[in-house]
PDB file of N, CA and C in Angstrom:
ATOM      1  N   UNK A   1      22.430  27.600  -1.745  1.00  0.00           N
ATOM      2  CA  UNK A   1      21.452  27.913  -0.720  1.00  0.00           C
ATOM      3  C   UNK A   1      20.061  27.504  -1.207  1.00  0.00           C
ATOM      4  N   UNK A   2      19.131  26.762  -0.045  1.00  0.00           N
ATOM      5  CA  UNK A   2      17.956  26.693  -0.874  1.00  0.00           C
ATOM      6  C   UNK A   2      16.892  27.803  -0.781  1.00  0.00           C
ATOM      7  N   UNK A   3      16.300  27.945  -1.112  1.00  0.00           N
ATOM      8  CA  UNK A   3      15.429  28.461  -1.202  1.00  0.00           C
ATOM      9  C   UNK A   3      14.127  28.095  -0.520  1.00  0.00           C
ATOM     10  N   UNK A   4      13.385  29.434   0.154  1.00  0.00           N
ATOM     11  CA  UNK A   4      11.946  29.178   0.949  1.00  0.00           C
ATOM     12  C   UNK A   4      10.944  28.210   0.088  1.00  0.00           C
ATOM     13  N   UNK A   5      10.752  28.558  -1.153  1.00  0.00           N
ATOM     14  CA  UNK A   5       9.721  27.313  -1.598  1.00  0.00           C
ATOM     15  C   UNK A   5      10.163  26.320  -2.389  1.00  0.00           C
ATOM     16  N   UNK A   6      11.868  25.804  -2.639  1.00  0.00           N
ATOM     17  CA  UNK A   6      12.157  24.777  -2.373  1.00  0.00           C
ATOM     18  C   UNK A   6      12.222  24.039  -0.631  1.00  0.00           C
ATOM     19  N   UNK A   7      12.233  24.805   0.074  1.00  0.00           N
ATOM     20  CA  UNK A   7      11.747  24.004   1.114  1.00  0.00           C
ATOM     21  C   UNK A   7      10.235  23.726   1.978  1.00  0.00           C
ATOM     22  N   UNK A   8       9.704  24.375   0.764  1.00  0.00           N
ATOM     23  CA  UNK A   8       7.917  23.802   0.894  1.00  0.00           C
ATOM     24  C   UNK A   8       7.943  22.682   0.181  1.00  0.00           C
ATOM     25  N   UNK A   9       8.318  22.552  -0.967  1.00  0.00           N
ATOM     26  CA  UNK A   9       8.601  21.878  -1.881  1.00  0.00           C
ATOM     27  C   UNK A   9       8.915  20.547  -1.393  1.00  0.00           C
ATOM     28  N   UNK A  10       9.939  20.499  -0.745  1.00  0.00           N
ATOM     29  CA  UNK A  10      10.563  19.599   0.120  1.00  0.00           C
ATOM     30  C   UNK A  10       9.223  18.780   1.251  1.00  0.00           C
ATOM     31  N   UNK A  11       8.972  19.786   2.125  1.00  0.00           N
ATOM     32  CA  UNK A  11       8.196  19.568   3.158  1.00  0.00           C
ATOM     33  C   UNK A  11       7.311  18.680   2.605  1.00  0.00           C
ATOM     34  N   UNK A  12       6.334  19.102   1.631  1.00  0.00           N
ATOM     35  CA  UNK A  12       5.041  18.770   1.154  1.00  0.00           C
ATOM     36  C   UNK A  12       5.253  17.069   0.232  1.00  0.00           C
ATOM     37  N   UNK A  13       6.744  16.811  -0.009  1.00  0.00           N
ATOM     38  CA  UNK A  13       7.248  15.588  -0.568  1.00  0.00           C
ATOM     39  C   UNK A  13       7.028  14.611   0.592  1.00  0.00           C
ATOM     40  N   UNK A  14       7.365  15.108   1.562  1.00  0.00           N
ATOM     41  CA  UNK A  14       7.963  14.367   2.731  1.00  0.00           C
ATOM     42  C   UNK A  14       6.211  14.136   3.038  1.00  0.00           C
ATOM     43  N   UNK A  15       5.727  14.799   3.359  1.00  0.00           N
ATOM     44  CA  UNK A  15       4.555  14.872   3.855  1.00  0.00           C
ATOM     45  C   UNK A  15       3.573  13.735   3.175  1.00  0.00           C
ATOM     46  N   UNK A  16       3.765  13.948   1.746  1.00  0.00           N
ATOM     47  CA  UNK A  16       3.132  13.328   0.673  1.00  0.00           C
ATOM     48  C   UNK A  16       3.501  11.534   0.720  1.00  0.00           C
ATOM     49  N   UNK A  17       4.752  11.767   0.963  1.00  0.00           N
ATOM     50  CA  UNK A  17       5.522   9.806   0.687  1.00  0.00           C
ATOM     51  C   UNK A  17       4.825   9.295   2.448  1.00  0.00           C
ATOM     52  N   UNK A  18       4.929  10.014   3.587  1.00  0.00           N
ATOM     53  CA  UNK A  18       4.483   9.457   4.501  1.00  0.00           C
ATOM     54  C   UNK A  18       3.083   9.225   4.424  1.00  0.00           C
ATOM     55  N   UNK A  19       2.486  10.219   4.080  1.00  0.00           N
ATOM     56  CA  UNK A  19       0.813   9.346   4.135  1.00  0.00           C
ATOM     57  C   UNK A  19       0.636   8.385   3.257  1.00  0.00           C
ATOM     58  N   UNK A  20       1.675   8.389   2.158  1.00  0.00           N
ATOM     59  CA  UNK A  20       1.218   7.035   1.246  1.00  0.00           C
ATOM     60  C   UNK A  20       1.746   5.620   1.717  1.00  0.00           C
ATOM     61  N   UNK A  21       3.010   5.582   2.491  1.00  0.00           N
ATOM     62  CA  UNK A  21       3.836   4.569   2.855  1.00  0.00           C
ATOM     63  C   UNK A  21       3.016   4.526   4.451  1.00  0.00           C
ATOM     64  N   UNK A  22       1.761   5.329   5.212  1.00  0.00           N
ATOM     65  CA  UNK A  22       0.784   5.508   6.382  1.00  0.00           C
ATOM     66  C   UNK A  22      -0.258   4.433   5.704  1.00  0.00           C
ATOM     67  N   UNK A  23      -0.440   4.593   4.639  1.00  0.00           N
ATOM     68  CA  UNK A  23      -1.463   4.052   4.068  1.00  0.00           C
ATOM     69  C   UNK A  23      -1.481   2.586   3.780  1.00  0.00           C
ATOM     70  N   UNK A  24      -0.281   2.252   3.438  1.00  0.00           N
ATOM     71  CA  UNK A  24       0.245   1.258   2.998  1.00  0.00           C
ATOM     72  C   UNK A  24       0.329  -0.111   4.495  1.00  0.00           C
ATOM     73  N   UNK A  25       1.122   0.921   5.233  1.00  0.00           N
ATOM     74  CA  UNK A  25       1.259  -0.034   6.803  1.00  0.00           C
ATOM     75  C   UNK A  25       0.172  -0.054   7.544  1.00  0.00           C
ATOM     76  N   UNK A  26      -1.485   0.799   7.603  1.00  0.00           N
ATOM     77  CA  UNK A  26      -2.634   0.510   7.958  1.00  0.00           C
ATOM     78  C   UNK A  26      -3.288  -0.327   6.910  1.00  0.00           C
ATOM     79  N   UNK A  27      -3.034  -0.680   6.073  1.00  0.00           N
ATOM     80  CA  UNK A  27      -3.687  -1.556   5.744  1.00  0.00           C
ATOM     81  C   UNK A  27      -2.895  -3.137   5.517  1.00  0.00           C
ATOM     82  N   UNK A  28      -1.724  -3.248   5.814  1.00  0.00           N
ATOM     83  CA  UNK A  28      -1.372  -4.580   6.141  1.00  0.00           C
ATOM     84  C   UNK A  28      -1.763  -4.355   7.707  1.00  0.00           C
ATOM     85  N   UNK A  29      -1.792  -3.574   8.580  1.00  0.00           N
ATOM     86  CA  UNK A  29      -2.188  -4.134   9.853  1.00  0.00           C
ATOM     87  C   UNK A  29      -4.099  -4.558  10.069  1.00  0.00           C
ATOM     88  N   UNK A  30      -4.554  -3.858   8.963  1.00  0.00           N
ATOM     89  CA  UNK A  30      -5.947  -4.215   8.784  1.00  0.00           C
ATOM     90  C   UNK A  30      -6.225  -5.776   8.080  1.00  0.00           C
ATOM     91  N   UNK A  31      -5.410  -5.755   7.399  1.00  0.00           N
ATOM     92  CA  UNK A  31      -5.515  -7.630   6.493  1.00  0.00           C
ATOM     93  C   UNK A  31      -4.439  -8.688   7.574  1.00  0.00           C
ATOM     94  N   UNK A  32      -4.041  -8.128   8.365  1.00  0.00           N
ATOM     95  CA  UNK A  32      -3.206  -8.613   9.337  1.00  0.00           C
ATOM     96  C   UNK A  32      -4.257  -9.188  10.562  1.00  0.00           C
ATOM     97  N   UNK A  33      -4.849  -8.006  10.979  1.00  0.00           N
ATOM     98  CA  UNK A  33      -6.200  -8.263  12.006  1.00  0.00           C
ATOM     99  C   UNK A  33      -7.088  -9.213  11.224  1.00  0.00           C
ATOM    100  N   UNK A  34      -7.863  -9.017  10.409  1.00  0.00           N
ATOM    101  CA  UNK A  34      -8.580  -9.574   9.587  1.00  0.00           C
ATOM    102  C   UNK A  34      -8.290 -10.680   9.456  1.00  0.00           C
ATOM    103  N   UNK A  35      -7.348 -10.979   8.809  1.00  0.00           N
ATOM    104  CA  UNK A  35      -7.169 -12.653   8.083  1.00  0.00           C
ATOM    105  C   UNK A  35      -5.902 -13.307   8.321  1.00  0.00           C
ATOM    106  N   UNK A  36      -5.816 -13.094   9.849  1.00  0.00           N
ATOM    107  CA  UNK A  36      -4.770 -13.703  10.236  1.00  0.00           C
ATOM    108  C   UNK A  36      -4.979 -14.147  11.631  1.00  0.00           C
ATOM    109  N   UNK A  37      -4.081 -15.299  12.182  1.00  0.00           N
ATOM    110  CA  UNK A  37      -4.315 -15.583  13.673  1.00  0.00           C
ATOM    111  C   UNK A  37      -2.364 -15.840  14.066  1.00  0.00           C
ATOM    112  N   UNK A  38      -2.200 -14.672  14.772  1.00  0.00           N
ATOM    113  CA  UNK A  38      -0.744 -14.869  15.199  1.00  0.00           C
ATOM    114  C   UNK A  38       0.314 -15.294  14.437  1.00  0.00           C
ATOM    115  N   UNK A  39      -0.364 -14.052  13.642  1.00  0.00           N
ATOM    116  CA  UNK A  39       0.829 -14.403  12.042  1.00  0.00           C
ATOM    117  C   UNK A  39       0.342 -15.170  11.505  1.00  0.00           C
ATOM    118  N   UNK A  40      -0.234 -16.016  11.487  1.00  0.00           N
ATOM    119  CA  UNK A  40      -0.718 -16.719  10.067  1.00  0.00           C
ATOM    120  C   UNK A  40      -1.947 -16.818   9.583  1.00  0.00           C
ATOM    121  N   UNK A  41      -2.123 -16.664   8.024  1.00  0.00           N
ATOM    122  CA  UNK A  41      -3.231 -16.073   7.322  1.00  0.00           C
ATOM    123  C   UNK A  41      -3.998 -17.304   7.812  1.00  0.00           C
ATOM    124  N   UNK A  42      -5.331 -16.877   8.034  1.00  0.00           N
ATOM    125  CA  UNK A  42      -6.556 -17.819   8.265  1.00  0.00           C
ATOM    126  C   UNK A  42      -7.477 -17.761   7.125  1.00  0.00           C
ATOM    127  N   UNK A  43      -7.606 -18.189   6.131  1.00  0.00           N
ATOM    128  CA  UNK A  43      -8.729 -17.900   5.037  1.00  0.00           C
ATOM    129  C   UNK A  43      -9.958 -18.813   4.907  1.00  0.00           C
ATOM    130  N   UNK A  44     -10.492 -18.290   4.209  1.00  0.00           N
ATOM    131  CA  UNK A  44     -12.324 -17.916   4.909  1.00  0.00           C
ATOM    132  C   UNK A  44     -12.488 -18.403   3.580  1.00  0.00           C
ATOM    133  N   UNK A  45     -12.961 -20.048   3.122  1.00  0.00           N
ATOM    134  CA  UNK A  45     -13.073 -20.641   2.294  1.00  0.00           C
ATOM    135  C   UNK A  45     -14.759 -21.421   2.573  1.00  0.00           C
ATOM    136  N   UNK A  46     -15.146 -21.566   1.554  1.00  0.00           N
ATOM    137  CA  UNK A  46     -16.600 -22.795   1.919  1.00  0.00           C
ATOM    138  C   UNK A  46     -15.798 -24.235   2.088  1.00  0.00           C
ATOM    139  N   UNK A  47     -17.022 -24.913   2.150  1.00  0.00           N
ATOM    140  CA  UNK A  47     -16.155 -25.667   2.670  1.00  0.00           C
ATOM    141  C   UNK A  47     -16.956 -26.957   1.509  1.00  0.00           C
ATOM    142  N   UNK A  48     -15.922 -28.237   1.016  1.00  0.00           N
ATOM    143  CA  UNK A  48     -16.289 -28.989   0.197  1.00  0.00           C
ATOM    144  C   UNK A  48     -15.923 -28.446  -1.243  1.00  0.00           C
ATOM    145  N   UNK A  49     -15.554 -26.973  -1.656  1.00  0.00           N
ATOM    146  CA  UNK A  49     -14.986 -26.671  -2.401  1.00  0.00           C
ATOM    147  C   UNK A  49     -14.091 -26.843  -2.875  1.00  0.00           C
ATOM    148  N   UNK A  50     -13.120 -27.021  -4.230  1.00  0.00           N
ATOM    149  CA  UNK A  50     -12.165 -27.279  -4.987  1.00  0.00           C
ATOM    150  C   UNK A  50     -11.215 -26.154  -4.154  1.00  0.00           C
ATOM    151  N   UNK A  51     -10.503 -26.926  -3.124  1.00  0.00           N
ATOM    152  CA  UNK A  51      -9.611 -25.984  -2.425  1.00  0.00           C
ATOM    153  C   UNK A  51      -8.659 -24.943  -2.717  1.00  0.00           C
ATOM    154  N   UNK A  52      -7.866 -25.537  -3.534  1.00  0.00           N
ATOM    155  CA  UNK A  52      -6.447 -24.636  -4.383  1.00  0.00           C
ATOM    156  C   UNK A  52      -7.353 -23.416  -4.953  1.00  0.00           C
ATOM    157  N   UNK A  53      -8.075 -23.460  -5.629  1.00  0.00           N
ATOM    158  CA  UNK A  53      -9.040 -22.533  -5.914  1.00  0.00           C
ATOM    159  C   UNK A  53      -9.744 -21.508  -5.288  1.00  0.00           C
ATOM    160  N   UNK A  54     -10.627 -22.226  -4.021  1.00  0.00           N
ATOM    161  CA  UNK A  54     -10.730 -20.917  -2.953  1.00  0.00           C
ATOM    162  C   UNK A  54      -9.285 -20.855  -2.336  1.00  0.00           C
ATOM    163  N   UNK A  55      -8.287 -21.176  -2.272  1.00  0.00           N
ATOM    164  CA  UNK A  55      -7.789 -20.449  -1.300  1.00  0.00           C
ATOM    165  C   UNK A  55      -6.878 -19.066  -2.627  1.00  0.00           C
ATOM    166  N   UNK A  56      -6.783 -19.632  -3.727  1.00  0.00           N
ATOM    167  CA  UNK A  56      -6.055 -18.407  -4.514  1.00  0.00           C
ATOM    168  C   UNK A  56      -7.064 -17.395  -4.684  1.00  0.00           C
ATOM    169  N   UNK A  57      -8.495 -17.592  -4.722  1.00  0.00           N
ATOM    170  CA  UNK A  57      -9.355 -16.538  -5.315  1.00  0.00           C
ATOM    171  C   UNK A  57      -9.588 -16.029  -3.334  1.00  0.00           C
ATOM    172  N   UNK A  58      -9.690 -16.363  -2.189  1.00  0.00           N
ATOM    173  CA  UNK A  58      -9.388 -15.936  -1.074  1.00  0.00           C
ATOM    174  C   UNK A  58      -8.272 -15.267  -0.665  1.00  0.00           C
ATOM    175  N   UNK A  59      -7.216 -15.562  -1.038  1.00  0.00           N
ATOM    176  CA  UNK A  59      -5.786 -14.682  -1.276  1.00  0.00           C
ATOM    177  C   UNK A  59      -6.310 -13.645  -1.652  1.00  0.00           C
ATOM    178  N   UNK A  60      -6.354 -13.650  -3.046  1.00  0.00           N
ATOM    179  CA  UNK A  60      -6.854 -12.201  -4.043  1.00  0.00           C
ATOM    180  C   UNK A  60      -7.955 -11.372  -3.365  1.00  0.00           C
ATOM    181  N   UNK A  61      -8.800 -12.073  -2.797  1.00  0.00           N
ATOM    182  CA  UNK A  61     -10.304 -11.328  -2.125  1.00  0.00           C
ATOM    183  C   UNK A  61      -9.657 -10.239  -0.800  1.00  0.00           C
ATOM    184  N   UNK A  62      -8.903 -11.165  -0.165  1.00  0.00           N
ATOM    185  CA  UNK A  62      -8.793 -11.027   1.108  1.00  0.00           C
ATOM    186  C   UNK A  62      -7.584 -10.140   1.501  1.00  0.00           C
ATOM    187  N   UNK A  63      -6.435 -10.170   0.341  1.00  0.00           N
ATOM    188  CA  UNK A  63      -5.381  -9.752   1.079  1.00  0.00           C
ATOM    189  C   UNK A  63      -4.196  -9.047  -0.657  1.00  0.00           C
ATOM    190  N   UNK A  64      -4.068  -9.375  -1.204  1.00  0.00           N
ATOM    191  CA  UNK A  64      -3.319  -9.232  -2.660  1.00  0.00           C
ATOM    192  C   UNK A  64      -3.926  -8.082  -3.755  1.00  0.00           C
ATOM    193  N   UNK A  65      -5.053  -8.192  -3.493  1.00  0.00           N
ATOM    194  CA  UNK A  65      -5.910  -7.130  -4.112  1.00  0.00           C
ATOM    195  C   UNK A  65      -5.909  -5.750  -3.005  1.00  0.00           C
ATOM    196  N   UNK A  66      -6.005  -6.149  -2.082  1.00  0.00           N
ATOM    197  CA  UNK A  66      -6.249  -4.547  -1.096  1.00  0.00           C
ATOM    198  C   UNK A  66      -4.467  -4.135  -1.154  1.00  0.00           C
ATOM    199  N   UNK A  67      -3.848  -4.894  -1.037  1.00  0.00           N
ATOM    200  CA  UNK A  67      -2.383  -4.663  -0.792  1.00  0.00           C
ATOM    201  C   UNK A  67      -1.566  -3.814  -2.234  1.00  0.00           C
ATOM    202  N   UNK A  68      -2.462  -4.932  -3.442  1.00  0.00           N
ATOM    203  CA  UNK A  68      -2.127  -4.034  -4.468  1.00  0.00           C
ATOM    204  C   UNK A  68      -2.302  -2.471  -4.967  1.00  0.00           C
ATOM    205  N   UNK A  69      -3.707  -2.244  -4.350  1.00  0.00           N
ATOM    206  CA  UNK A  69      -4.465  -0.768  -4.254  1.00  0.00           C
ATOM    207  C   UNK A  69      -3.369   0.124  -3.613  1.00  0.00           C
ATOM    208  N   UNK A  70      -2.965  -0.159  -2.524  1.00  0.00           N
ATOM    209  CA  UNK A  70      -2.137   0.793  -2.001  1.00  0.00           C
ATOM    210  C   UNK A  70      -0.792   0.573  -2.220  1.00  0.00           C
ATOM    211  N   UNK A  71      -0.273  -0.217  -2.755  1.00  0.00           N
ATOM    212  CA  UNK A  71       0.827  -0.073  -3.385  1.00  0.00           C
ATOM    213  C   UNK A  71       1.100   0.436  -4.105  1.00  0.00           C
ATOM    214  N   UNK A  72       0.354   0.519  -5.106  1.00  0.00           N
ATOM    215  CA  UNK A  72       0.218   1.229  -6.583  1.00  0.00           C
ATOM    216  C   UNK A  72       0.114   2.337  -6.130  1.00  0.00           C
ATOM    217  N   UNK A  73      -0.739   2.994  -5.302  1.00  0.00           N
ATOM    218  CA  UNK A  73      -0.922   4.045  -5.276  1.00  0.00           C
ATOM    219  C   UNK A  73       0.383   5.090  -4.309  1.00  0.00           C
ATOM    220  N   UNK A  74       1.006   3.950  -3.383  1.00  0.00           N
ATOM    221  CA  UNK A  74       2.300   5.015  -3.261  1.00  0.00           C
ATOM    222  C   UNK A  74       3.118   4.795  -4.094  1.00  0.00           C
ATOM    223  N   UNK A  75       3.541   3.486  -4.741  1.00  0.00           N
ATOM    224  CA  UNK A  75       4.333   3.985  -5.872  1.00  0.00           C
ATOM    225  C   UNK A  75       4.015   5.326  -6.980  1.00  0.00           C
ATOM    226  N   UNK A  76       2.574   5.511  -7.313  1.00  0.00           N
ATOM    227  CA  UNK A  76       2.241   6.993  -8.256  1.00  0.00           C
ATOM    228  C   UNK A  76       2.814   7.760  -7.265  1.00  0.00           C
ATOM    229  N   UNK A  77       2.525   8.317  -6.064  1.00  0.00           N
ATOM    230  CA  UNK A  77       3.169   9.290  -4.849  1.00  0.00           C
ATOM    231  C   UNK A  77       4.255   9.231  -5.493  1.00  0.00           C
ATOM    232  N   UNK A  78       5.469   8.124  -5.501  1.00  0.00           N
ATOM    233  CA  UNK A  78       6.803   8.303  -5.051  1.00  0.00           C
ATOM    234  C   UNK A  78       7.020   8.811  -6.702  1.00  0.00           C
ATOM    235  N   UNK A  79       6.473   8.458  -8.058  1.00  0.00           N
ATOM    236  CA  UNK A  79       6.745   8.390  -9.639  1.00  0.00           C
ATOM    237  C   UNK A  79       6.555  10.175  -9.483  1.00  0.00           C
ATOM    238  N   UNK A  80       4.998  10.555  -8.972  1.00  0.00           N
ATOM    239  CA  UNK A  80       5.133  11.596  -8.937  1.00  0.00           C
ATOM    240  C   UNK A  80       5.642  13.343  -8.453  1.00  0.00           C
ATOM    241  N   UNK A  81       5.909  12.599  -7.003  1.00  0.00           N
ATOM    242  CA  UNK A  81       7.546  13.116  -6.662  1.00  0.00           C
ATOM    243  C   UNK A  81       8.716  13.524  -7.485  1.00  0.00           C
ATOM    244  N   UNK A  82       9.292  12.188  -7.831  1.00  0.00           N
ATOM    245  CA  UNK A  82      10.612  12.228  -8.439  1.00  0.00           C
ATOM    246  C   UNK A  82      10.097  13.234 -10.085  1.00  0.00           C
ATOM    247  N   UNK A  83       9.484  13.179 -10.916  1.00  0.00           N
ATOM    248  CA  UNK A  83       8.520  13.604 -11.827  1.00  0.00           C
ATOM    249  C   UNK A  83       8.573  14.999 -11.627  1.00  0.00           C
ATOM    250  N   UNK A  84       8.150  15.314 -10.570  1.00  0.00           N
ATOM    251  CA  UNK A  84       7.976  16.756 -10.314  1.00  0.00           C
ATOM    252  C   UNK A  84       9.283  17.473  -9.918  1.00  0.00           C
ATOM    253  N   UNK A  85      10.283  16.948  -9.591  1.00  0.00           N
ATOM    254  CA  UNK A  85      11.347  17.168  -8.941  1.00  0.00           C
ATOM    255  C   UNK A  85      12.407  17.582  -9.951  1.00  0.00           C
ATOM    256  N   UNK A  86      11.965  16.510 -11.175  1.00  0.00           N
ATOM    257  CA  UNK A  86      13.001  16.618 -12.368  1.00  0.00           C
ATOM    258  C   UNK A  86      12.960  17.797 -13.323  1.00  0.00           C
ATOM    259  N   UNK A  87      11.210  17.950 -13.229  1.00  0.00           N
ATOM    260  CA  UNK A  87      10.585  19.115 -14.008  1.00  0.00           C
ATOM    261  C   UNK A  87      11.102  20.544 -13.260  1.00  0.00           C
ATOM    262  N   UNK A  88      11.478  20.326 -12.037  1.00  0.00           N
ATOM    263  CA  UNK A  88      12.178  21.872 -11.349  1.00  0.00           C
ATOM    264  C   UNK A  88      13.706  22.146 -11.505  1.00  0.00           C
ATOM    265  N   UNK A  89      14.206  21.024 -11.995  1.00  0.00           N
ATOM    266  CA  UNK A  89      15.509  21.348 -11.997  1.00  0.00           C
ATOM    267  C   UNK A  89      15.746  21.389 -13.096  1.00  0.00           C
TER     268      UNK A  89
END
């Protein structure tokens, strides 16, 4: 049987992985709006520049770097979940 604050416990997991995996899908729909035209990335380069170059350091600016932020950060969510989960049992 579980128990009342294993099922806070529970709740507050659930609660916790959705705002991080919330977080995660507003901000590909934000680098989606941003730097894209009907699915495909549009990047925002000068122009006469050593191309391969802006477009990898435009990648990173624009879309790989913000994507990484919140990735990382629901993966800690999900590390610290499972983490906490192990420490109760």
């Amino acid at each position: 049987m579980v128990s009342e604050h294993e099922c806070q416990h529970e709740q507050l997991y659930q609660y916790e992985i959705t705002a991080a995996m919330n977080h995660v899908v507003r901000a590909c729909h934000e680098i989606a709006r941003e730097h894209s035209h009907r699915g495909f990335w549009t990047p925002h380069t000068d122009p006469g520049a050593d191309l391969h170059i802006d477009l990898i350091e435009a990648a990173r600016r624009d879309i790989l770097t913000k994507l990484q932020v919140v990735v990382t950060a629901a993966e800690t969510v999900a590390y610290d979940i499972e983490q906490d989960r192990q420490r109760d049992q």
